[in-house]
Protein backbone atom coordinates (compact mmCIF):
# COMPACT_ATOMS: atom_id res chain seq x y z
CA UNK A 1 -6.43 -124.29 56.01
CA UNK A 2 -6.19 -124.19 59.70
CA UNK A 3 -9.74 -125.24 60.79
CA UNK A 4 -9.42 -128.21 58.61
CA UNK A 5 -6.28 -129.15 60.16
CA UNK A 6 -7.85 -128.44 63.27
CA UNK A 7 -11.10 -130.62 62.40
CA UNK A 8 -8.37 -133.26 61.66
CA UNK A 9 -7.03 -133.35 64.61
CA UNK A 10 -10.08 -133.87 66.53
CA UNK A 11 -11.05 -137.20 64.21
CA UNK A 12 -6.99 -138.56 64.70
CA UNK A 13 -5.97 -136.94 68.41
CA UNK A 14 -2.87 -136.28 69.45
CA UNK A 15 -1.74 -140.04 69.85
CA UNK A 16 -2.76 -140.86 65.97
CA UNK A 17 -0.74 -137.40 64.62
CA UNK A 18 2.59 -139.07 66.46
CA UNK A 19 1.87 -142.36 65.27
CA UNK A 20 1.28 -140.93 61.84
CA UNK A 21 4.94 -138.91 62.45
CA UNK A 22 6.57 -141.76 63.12
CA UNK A 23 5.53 -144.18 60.15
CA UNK A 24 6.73 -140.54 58.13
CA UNK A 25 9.74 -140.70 60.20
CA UNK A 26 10.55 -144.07 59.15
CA UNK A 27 9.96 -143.49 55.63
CA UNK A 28 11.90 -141.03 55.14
CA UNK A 29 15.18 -143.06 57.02
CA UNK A 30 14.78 -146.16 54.61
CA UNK A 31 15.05 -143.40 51.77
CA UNK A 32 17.67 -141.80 53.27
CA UNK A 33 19.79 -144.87 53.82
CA UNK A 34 18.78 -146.29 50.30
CA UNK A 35 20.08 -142.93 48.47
CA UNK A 36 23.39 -142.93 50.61
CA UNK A 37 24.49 -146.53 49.76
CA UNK A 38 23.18 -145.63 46.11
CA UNK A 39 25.53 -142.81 46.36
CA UNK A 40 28.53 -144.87 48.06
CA UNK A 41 27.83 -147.63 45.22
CA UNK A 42 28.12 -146.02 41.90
CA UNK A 43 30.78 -143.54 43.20
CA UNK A 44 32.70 -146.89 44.12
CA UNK A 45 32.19 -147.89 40.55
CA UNK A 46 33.32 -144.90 38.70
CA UNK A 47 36.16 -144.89 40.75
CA UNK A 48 36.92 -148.45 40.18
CA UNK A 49 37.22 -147.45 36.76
CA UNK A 50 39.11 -144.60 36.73
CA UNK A 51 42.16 -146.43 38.61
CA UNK A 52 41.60 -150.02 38.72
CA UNK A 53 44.79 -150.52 40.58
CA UNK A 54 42.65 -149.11 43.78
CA UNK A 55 39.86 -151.37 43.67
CA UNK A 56 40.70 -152.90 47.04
CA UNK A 57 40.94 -150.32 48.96
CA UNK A 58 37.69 -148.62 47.47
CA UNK A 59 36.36 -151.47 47.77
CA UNK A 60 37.21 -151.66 51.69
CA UNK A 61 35.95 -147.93 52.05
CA UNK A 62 32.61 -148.44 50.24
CA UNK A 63 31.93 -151.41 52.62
CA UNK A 64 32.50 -149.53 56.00
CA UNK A 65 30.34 -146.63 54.83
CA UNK A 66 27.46 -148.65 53.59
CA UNK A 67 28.15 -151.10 56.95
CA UNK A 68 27.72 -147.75 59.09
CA UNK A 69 24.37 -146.31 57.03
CA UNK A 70 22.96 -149.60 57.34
CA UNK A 71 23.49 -149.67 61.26
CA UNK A 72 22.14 -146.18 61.90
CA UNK A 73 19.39 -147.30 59.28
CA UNK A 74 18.50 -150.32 61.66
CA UNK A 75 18.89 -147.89 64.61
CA UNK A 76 16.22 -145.64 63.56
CA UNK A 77 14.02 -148.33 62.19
CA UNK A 78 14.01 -149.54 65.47
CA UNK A 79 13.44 -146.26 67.28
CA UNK A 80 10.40 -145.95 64.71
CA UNK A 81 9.05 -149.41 66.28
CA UNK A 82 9.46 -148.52 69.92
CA UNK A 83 7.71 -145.23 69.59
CA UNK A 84 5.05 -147.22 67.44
CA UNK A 85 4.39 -150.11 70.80
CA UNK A 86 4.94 -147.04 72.95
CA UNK A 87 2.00 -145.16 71.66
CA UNK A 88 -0.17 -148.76 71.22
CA UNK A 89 0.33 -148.91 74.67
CA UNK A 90 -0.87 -145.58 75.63
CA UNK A 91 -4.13 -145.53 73.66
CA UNK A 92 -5.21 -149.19 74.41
């Protein structure tokens, strides 16, 4: 297992294994932020209709949380990017 990772990192160097972290990195923050504002949704609906009287104010709630994922989301997507250019940069 370990010389084959080690034969792999010889073909990809240690520029290509970041790169290939970061592209992983950024996957797994879209599905991150997708499954929280899944989350925030549907709870928002159940609880909608379980007291309907409350809608506003879940409503109000379930906008600031999926407003926040959404910036850290962007934040991260971003970070991906730089690191992406950053390493461009260093191998070219």
């Amino acid at each position: 297992m370990y010389e084959l990772i080690a034969q792999a990192t010889q073909l990809i160097g240690d520029k290509g294994l970041a790169a290939l972290g970061a592209g992983l990195g950024l996957g797994f923050v879209v599905i991150g932020a997708a499954k929280g504002i899944g989350h925030i949704g549907g709870n928002a609906c159940e609880s909608t209709a379980r007291q309907p009287e409350a809608s506003g104010k879940i409503f109000l709630a379930m906008l600031i949380s999926a407003a926040l994922i959404e910036g850290f989301t962007f934040f991260a997507i971003i970070q991906c990017a730089a690191l992406g250019g950053f390493l461009e940069k260093a191998v070219g």
